[in-house]
C-alpha atoms as a PDB file:
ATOM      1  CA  UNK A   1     124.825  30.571 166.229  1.00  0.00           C
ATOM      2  CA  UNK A   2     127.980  32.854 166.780  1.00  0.00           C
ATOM      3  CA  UNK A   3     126.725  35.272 163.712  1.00  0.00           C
ATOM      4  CA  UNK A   4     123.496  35.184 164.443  1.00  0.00           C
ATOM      5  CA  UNK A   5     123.957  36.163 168.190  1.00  0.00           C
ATOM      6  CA  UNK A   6     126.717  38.796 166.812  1.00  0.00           C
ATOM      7  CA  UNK A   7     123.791  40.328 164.428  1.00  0.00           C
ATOM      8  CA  UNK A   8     121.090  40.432 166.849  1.00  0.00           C
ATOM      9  CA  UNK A   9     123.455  41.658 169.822  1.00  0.00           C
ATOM     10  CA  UNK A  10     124.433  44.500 167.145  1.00  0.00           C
ATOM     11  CA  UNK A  11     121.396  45.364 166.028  1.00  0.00           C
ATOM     12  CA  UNK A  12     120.441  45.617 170.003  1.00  0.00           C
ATOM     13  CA  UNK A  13     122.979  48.340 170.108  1.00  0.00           C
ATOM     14  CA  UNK A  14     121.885  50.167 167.083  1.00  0.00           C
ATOM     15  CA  UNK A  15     118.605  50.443 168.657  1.00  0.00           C
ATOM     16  CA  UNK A  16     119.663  51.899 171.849  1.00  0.00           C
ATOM     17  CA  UNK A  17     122.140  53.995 170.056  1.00  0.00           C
ATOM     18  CA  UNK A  18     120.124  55.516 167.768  1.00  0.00           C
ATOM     19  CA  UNK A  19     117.432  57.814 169.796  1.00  0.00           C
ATOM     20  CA  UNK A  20     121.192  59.488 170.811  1.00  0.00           C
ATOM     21  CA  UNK A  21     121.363  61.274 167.538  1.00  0.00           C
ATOM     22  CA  UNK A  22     118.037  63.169 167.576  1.00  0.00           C
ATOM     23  CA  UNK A  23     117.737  61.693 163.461  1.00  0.00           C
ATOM     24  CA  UNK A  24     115.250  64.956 163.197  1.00  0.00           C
ATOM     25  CA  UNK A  25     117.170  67.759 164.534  1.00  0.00           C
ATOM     26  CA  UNK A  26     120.646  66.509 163.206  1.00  0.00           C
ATOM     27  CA  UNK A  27     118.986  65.373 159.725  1.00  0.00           C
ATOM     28  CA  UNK A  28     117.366  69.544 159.468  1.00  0.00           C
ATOM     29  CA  UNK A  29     120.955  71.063 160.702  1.00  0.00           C
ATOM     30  CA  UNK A  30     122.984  68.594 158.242  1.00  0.00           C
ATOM     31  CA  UNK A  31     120.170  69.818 155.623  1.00  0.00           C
ATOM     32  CA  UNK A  32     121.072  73.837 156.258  1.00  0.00           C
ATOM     33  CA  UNK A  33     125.019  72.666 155.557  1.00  0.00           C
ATOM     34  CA  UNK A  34     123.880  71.232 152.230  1.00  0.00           C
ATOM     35  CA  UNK A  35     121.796  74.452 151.327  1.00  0.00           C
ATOM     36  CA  UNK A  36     124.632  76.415 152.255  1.00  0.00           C
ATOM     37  CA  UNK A  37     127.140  74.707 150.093  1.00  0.00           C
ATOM     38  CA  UNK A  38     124.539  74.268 146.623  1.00  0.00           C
ATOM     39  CA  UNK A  39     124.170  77.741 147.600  1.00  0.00           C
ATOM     40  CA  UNK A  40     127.031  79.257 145.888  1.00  0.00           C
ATOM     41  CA  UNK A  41     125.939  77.790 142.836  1.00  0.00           C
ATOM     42  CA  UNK A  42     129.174  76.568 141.204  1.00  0.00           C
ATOM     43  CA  UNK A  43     128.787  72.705 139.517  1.00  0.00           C
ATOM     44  CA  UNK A  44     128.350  70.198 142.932  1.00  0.00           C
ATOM     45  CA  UNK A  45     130.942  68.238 143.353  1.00  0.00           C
ATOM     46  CA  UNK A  46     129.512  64.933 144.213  1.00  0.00           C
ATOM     47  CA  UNK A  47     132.121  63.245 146.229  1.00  0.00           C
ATOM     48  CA  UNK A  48     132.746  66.546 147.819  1.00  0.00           C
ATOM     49  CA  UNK A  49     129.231  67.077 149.434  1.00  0.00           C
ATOM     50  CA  UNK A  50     129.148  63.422 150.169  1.00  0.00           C
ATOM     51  CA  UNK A  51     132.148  64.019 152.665  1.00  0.00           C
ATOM     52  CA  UNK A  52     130.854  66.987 153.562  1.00  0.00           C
ATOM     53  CA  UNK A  53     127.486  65.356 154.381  1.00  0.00           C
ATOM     54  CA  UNK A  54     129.402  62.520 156.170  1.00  0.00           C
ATOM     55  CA  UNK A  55     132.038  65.035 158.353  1.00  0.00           C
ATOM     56  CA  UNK A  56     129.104  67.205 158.779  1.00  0.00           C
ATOM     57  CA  UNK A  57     126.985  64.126 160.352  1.00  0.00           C
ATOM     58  CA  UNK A  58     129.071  62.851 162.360  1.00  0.00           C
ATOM     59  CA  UNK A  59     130.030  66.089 164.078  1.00  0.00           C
ATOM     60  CA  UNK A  60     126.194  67.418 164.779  1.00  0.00           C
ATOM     61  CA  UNK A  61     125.762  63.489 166.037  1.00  0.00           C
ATOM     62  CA  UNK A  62     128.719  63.671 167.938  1.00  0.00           C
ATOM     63  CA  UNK A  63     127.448  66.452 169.868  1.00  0.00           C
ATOM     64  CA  UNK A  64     124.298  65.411 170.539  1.00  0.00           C
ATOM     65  CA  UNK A  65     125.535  62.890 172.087  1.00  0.00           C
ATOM     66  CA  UNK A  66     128.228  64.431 173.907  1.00  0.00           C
ATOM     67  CA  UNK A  67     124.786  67.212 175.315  1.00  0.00           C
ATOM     68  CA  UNK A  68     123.048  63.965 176.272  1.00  0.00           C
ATOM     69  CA  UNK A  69     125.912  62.857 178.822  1.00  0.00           C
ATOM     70  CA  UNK A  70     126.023  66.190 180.103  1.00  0.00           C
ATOM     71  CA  UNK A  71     122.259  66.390 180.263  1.00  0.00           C
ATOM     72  CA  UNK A  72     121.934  63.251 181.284  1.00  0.00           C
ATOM     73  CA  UNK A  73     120.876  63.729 185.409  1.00  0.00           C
ATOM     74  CA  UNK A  74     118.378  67.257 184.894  1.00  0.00           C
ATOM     75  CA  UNK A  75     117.043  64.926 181.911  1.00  0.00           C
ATOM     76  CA  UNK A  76     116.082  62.272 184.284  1.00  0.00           C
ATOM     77  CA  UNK A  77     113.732  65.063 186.245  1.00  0.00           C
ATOM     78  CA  UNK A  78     111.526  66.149 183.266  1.00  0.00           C
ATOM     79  CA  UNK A  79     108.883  63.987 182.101  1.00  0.00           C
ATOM     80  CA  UNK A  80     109.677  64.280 177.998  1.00  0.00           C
ATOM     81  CA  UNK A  81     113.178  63.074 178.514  1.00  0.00           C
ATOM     82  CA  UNK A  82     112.985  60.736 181.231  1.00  0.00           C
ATOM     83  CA  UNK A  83     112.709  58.127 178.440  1.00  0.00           C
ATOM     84  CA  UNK A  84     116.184  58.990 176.588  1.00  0.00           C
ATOM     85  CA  UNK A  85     118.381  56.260 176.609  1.00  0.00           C
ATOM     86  CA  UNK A  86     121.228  58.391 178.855  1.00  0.00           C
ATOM     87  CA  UNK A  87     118.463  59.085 181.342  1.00  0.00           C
ATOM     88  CA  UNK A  88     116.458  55.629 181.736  1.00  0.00           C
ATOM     89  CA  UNK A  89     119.828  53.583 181.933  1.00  0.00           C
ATOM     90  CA  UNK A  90     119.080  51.816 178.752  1.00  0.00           C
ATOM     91  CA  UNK A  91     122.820  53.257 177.858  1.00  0.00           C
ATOM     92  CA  UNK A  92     125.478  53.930 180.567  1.00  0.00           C
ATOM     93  CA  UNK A  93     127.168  57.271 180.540  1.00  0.00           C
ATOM     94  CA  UNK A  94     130.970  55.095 179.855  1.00  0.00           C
ATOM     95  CA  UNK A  95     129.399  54.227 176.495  1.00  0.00           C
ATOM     96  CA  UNK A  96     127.115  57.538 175.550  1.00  0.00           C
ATOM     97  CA  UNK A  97     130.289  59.375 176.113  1.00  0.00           C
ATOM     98  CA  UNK A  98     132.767  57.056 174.468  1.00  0.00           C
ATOM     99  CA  UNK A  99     130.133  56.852 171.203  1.00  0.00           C
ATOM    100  CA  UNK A 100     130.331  60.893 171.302  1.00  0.00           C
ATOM    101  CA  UNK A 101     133.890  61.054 171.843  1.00  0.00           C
ATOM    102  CA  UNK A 102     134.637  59.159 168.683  1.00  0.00           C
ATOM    103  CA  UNK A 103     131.741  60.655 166.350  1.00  0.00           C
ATOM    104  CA  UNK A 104     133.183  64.316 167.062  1.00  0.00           C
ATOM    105  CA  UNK A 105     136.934  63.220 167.023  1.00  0.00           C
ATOM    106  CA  UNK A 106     136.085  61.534 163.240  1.00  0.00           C
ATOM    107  CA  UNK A 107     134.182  64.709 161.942  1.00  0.00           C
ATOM    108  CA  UNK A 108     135.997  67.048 162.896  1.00  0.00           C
ATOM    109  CA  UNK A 109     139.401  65.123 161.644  1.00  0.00           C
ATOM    110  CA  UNK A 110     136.997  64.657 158.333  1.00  0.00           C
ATOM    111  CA  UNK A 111     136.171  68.101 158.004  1.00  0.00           C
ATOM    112  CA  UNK A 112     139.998  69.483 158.114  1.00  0.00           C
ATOM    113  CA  UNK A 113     140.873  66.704 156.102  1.00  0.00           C
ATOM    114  CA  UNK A 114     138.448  68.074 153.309  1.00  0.00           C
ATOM    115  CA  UNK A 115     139.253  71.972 154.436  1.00  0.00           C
ATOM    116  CA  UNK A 116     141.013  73.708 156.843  1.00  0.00           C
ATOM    117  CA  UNK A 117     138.521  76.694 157.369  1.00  0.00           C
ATOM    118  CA  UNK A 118     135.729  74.280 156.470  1.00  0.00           C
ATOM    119  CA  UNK A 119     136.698  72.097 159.325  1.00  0.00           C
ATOM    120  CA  UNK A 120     137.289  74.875 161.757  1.00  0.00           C
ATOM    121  CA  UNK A 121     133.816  76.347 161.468  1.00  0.00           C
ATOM    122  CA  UNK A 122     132.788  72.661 161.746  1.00  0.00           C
ATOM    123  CA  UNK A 123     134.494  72.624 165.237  1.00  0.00           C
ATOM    124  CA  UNK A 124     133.555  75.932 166.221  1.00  0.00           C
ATOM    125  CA  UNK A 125     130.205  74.624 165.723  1.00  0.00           C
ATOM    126  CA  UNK A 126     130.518  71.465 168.134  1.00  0.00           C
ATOM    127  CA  UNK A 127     132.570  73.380 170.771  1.00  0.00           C
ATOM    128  CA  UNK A 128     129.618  75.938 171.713  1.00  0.00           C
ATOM    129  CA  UNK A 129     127.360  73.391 171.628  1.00  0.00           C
ATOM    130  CA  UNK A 130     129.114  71.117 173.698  1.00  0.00           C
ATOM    131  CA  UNK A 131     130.909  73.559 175.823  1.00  0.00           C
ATOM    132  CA  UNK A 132     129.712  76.936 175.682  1.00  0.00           C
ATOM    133  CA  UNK A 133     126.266  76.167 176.091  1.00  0.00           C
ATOM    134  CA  UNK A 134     125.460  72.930 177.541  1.00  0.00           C
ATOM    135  CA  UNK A 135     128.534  72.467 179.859  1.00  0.00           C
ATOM    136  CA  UNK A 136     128.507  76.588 180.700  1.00  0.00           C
ATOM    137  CA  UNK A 137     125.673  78.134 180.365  1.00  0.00           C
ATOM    138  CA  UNK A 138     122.569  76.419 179.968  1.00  0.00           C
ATOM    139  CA  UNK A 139     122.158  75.705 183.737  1.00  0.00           C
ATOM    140  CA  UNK A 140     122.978  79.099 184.348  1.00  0.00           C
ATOM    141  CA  UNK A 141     121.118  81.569 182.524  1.00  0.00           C
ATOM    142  CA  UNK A 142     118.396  81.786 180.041  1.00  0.00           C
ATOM    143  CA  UNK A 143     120.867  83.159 177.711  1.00  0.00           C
ATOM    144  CA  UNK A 144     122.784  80.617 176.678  1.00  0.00           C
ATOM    145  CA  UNK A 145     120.331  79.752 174.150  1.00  0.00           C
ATOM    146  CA  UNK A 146     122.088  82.347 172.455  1.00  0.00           C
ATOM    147  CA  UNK A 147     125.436  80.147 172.119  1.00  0.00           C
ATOM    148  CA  UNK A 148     123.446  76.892 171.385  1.00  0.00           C
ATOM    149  CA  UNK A 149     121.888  79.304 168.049  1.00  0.00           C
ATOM    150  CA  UNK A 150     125.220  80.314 167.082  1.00  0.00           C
ATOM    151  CA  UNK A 151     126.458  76.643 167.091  1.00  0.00           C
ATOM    152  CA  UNK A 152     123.118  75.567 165.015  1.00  0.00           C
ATOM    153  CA  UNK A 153     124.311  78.496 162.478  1.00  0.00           C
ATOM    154  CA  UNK A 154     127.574  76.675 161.769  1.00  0.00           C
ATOM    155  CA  UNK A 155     126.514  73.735 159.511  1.00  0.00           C
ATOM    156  CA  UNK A 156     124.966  76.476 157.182  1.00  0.00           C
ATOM    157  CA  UNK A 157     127.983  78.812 157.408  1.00  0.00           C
ATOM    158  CA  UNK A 158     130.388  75.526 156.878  1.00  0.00           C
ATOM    159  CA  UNK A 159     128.693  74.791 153.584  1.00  0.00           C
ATOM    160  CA  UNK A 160     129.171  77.789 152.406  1.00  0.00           C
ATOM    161  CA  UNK A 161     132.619  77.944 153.237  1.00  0.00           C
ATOM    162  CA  UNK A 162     133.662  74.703 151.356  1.00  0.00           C
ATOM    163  CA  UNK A 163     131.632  75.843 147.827  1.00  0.00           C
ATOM    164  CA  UNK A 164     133.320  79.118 148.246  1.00  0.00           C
ATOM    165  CA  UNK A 165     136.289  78.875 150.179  1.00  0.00           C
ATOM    166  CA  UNK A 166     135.977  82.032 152.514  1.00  0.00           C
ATOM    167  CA  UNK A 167     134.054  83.189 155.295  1.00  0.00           C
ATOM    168  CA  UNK A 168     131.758  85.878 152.935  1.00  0.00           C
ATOM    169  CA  UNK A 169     128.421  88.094 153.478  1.00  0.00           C
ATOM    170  CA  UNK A 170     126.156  85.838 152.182  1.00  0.00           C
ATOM    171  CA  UNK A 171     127.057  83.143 154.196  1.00  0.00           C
ATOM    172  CA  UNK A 172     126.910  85.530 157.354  1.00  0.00           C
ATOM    173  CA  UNK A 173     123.698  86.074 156.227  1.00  0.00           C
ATOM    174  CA  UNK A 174     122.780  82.466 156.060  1.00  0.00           C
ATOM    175  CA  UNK A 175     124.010  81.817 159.252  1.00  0.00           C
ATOM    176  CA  UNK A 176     121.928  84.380 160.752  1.00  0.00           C
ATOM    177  CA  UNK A 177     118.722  83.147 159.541  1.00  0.00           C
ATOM    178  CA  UNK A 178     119.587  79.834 161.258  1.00  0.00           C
ATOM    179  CA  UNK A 179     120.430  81.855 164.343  1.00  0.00           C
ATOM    180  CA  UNK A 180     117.522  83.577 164.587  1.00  0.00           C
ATOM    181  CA  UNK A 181     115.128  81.528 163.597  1.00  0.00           C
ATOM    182  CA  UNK A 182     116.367  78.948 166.438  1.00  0.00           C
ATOM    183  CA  UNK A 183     114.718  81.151 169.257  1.00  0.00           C
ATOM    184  CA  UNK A 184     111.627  80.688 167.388  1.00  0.00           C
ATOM    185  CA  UNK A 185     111.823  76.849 167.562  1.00  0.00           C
ATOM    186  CA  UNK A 186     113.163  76.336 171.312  1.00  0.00           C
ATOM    187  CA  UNK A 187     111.411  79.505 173.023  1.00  0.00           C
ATOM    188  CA  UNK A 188     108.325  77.972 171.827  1.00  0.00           C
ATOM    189  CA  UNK A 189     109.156  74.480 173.297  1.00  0.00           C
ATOM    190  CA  UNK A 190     110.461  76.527 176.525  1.00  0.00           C
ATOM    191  CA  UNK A 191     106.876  77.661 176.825  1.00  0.00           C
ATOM    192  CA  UNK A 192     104.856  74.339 176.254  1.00  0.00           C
ATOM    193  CA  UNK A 193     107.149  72.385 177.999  1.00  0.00           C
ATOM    194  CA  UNK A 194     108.111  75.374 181.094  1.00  0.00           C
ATOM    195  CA  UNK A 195     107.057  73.228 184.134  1.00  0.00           C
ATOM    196  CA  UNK A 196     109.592  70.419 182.930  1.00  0.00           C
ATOM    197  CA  UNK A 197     112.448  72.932 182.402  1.00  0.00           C
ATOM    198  CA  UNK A 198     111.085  74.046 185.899  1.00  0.00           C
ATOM    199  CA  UNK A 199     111.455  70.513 187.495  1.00  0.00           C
ATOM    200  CA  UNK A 200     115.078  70.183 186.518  1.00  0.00           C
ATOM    201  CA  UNK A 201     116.085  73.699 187.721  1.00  0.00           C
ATOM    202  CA  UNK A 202     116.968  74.926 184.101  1.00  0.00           C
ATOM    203  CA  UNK A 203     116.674  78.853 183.632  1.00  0.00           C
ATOM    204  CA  UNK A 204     114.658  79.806 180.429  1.00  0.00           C
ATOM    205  CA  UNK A 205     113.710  82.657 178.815  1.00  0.00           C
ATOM    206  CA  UNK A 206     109.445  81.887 179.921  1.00  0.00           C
ATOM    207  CA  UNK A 207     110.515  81.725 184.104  1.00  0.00           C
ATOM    208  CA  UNK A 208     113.502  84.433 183.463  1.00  0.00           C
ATOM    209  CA  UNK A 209     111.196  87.370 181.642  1.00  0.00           C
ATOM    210  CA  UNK A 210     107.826  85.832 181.815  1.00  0.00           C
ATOM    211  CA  UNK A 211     105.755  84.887 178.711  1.00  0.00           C
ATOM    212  CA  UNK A 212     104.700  87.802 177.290  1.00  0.00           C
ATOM    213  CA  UNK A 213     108.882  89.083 176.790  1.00  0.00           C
ATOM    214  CA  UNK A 214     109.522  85.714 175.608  1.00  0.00           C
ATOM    215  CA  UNK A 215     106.497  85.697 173.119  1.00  0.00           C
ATOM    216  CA  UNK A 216     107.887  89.311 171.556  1.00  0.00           C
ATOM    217  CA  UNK A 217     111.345  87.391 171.476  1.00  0.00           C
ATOM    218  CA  UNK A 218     109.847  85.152 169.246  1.00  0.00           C
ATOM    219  CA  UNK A 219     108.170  87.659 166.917  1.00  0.00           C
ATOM    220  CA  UNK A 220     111.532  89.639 166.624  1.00  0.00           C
ATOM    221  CA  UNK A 221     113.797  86.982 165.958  1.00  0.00           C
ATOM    222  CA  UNK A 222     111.017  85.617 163.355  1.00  0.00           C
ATOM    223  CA  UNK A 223     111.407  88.479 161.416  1.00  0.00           C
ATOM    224  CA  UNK A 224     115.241  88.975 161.663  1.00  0.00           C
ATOM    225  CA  UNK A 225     115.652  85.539 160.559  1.00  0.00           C
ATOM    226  CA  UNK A 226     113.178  86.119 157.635  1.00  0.00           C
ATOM    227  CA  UNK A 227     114.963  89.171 156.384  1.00  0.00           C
ATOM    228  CA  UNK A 228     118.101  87.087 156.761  1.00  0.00           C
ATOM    229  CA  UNK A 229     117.400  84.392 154.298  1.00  0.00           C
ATOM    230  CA  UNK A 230     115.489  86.590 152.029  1.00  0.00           C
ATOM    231  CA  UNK A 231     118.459  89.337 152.082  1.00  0.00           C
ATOM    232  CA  UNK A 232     120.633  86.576 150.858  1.00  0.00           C
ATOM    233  CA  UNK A 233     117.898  84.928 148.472  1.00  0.00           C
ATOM    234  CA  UNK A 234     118.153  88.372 146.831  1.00  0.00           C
ATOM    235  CA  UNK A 235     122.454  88.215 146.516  1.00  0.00           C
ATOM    236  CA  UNK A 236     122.441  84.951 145.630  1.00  0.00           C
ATOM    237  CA  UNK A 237     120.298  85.314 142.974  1.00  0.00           C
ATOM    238  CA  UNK A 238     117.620  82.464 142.900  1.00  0.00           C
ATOM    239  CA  UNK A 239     114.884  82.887 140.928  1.00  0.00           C
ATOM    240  CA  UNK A 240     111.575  85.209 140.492  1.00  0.00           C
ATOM    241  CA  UNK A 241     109.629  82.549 141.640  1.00  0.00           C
ATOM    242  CA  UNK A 242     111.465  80.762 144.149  1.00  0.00           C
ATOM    243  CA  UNK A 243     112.227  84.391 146.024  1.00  0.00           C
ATOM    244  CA  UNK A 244     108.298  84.726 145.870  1.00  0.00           C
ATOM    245  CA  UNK A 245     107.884  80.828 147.590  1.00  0.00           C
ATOM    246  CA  UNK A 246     110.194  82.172 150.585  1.00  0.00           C
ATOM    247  CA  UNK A 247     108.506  85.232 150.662  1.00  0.00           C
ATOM    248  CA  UNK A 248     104.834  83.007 151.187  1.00  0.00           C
ATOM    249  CA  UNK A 249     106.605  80.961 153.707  1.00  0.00           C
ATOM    250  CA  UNK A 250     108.144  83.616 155.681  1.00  0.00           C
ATOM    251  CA  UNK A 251     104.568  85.255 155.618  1.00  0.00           C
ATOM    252  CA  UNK A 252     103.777  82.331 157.740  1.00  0.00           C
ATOM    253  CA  UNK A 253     106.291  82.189 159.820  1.00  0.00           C
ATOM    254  CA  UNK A 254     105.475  86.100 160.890  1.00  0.00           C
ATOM    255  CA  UNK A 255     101.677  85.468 160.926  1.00  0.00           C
ATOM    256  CA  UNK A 256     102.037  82.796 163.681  1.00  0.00           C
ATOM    257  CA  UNK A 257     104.727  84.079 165.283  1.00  0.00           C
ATOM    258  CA  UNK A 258     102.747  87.959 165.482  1.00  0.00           C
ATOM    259  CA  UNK A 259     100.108  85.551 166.614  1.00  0.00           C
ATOM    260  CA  UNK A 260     101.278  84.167 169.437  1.00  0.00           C
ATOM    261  CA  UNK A 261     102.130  87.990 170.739  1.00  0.00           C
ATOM    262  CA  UNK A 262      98.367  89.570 170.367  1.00  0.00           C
ATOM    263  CA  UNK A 263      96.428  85.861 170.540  1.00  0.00           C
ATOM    264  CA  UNK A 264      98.960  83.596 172.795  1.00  0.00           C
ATOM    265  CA  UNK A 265      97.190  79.808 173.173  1.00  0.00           C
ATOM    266  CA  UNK A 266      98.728  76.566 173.317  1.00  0.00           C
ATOM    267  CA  UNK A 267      97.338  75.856 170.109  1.00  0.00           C
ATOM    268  CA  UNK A 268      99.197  78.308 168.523  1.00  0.00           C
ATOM    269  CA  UNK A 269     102.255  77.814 170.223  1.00  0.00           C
ATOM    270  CA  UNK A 270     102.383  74.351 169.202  1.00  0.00           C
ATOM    271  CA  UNK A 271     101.394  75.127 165.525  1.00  0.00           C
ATOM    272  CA  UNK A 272     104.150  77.758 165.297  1.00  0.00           C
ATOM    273  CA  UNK A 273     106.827  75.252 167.073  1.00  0.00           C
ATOM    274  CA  UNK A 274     106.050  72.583 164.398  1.00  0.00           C
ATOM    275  CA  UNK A 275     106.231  75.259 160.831  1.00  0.00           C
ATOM    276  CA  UNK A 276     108.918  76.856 162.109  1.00  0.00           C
ATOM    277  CA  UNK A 277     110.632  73.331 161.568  1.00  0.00           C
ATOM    278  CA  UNK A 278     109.121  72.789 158.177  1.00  0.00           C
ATOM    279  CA  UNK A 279     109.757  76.688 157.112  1.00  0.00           C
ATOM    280  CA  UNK A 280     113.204  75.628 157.852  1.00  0.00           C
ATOM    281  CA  UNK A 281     113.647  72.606 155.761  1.00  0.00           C
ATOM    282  CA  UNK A 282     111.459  73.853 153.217  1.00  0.00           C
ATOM    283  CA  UNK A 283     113.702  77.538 152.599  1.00  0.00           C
ATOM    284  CA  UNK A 284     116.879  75.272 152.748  1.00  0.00           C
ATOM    285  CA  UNK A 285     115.647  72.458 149.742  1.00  0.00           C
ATOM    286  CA  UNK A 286     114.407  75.991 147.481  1.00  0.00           C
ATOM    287  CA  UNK A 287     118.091  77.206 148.726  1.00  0.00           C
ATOM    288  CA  UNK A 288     119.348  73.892 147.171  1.00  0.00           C
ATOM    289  CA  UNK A 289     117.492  74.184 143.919  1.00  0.00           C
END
């Protein structure tokens, strides 16, 4: 009776846990460290990207965990996160940030542990998350999205670093496509979801410049961030017909985003939130190939 009240208390906990994590967002950014170390295109070292895939985990989860304490009261004001575990009380804020405490201590220590200059981009990354832009910035101007891109850049730039041991052009590159093509993905959820971000008093770029700025935002950094990862396609050398598969999807990713600048509907905004996702995933597994 012990065991089984053990196991089901457990798996309790697991279930609360687990909406913490954001599995989606933390499974595309640990995806973008992967790309970024099969990138450099020396023979994978298996146990290598396994700790890398481990340290990497547990330091993206570890701040998203850490952002949902912080978060945790303007979260209970908007209707799509008044549901998060932080916010509904399903977790206390003693245990959310204890669980993120520990999950960004471990990957961090694992990432130095595997490389010194791996593990410090690794913390960079979790530092302007955590502190730059959620604990600084975010409730104080629009532009802190800024910092929250540049920490989303470091998984890719940390993979890159551990296959090739140096901070280098192409992975500059890489890291910029990640930056830029975040402010297509959350400027797009600004807009669909601006009277939440309006309830809890956070400043975005829709109620800061209005929606037309923001939607020109969105075409711009579209195309830097396609340039980006086709600029380093090109140095890295991937193949004639993988280069031409980027190309298509970055065609895409334009198209909409040009879209939602000279024919601006929800429709459109939503459809462009949920490719710029899959363009995402999709450039980093022909990346990894």
């Amino acid at each position: 009776m012990f065991i089984q009240s053990t196991i089901q208390n457990l798996k309790s906990k697991i279930k609360s846990y687990s909406p913490l994590i954001k599995a989606t967002q933390t499974g595309l950014l640990l995806s973008t460290g992967i790309a970024g170390y099969m990138s450099a295109h020396t023979t994978p070292r298996l146990l290598v990207m396994l700790a890398m895939a481990g340290s990497l985990f547990l330091s993206i989860s570890g701040s998203t965990v850490l952002n949902m304490w912080w978060d945790r009261d303007i979260d209970a004001k908007m209707r799509r996160t008044q549901q998060r575990p932080t916010s509904s009380g399903a977790v206390s804020a003693q245990e959310t940030l204890r669980l993120g405490l520990i999950m960004s201590l471990l990957g961090v220590g694992w990432a130095l542990a595997i490389h010194p200059l791996y593990g410090l981009v690794v913390f960079a990354g979790l530092f302007f998350d955590v502190v730059i832009y959620s604990m600084w910035l975010k409730r104080r101007t629009c532009w802190g999205i800024l910092w929250g891109g540049i920490s989303g850049a470091m998984p890719i730039l940390a993979g890159r670093v551990l296959a090739v041991g140096q901070i280098e052009l192409i992975g500059l590159l890489l890291a910029a496509a990640v930056l830029f093509w975040i402010p297509t993905h959350t400027l797009t959820f600004s807009i669909k979801f601006f009277d939440d971000y309006q309830a809890a008093g956070v400043p975005t770029f829709p109620s800061t410049y209005g929606l037309e700025a923001t939607r020109a935002v969105i075409a711009l950094s579209s195309i830097i961030a396609a340039a980006s990862i086709g600029t380093a396609g090109v140095m890295i050398g991937v193949q004639a017909g993988i280069l031409r598969l980027m190309v298509v999807l970055s065609s895409g990713l334009l198209l909409l985003s040009f879209a939602t600048v000279f024919r601006p509907s929800e429709r459109i905004n939503f459809s462009l939130f949920k490719y710029a996702s899959l363009y995402m995933l999709a450039s980093m597994i022909l990346l990894s190939i």
